[in-house]
C-alpha atoms as a PDB file:
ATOM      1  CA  UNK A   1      16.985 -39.292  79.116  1.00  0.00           C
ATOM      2  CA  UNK A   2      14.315 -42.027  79.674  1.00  0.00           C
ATOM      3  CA  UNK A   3      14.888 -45.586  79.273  1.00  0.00           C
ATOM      4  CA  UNK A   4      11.570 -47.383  78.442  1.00  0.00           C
ATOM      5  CA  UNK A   5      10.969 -51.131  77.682  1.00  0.00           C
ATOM      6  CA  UNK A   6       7.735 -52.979  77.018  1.00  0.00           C
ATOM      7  CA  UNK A   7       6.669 -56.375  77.716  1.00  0.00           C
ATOM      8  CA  UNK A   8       3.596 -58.590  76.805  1.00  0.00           C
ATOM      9  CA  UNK A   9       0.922 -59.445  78.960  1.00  0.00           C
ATOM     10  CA  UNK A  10      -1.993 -61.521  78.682  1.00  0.00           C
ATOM     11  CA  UNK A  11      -5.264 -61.520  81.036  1.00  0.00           C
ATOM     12  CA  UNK A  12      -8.682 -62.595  80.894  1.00  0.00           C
ATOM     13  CA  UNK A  13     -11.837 -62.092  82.422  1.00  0.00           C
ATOM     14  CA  UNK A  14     -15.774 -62.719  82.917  1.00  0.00           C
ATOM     15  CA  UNK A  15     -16.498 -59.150  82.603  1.00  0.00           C
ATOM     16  CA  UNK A  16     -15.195 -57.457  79.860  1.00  0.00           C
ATOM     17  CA  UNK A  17     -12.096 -56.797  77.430  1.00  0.00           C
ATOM     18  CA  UNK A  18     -12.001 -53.647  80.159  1.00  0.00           C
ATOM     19  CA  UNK A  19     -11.435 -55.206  83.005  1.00  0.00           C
ATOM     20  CA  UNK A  20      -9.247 -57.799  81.116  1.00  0.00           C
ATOM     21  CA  UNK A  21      -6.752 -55.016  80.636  1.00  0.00           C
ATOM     22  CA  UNK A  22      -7.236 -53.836  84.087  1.00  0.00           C
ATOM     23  CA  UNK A  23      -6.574 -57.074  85.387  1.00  0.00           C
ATOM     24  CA  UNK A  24      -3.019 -57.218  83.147  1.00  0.00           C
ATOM     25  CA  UNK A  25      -1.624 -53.963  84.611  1.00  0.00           C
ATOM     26  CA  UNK A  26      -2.518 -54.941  88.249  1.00  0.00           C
ATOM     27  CA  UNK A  27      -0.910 -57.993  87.903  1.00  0.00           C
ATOM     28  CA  UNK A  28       2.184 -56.352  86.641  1.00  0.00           C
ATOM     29  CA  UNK A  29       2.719 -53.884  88.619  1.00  0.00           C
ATOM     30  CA  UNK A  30       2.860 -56.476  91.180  1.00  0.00           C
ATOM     31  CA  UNK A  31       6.333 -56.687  90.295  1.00  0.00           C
ATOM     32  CA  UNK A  32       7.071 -53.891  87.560  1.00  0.00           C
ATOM     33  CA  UNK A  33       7.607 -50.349  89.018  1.00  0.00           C
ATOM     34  CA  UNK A  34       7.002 -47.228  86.775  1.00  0.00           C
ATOM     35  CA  UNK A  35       4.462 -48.446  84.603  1.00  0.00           C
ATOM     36  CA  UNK A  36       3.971 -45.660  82.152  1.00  0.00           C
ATOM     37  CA  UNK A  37       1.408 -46.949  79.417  1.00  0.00           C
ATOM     38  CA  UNK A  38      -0.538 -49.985  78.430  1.00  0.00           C
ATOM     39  CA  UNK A  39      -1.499 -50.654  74.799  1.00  0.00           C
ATOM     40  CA  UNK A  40      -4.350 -53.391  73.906  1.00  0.00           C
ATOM     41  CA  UNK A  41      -2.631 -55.238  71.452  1.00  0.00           C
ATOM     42  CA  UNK A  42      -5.367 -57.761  70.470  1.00  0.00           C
ATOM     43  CA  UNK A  43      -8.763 -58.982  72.010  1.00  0.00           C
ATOM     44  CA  UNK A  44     -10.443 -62.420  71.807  1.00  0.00           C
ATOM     45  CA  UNK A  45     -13.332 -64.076  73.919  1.00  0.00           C
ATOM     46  CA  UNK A  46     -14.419 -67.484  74.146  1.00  0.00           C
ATOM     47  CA  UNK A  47     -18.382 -68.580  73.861  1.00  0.00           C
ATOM     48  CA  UNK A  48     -20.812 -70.874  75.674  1.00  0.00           C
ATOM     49  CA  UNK A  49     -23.772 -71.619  75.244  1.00  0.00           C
ATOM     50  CA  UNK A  50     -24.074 -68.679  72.501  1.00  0.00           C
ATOM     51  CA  UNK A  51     -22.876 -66.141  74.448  1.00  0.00           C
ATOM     52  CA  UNK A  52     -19.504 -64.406  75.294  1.00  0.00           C
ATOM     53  CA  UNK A  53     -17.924 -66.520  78.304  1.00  0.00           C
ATOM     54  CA  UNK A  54     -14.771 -65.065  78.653  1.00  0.00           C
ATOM     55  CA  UNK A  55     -12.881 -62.292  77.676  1.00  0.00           C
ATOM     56  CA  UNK A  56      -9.640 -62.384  76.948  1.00  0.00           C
ATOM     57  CA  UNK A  57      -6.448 -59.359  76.014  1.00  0.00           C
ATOM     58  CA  UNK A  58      -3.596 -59.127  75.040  1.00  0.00           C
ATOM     59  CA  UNK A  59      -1.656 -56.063  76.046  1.00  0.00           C
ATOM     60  CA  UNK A  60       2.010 -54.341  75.770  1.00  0.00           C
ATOM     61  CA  UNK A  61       2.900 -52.461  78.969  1.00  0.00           C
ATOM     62  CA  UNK A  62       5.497 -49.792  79.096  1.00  0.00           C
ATOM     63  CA  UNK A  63       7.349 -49.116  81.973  1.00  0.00           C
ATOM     64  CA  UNK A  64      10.582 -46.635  82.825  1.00  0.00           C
ATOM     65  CA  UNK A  65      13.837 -48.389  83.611  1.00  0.00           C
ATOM     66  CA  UNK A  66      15.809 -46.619  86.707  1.00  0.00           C
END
């Protein structure tokens, strides 16, 4: 049997929503091992000047306990 648990994660980025999320998982498995899924939870950007300035994600990451 597996044990799984999730945690929050938000990340932004000039790019896209894409490499938002990318940026997220990187970060965390920095530190979390066994990261299994990621899940975009909700997106958001900011605007300047009329156009979309930053990009922003909020994302649940599971990972496998040991």
């Amino acid at each position: 049997m597996s044990v799984l648990k999730v945690i929050e994660v938000m990340a932004n980025s000039e790019k896209s929503w894409e490499d938002a999320a990318k940026k997220a998982v990187e970060h965390a498995s920095k530190s979390v091992k066994n990261i299994r899924s990621v899940y975009v939870n909700e997106q958001s950007a900011t605007v300047k000047d009329g156009k979309l300035d930053d990009y922003r994600v909020n994302v649940k990451i599971t990972f496998e306990v040991n």
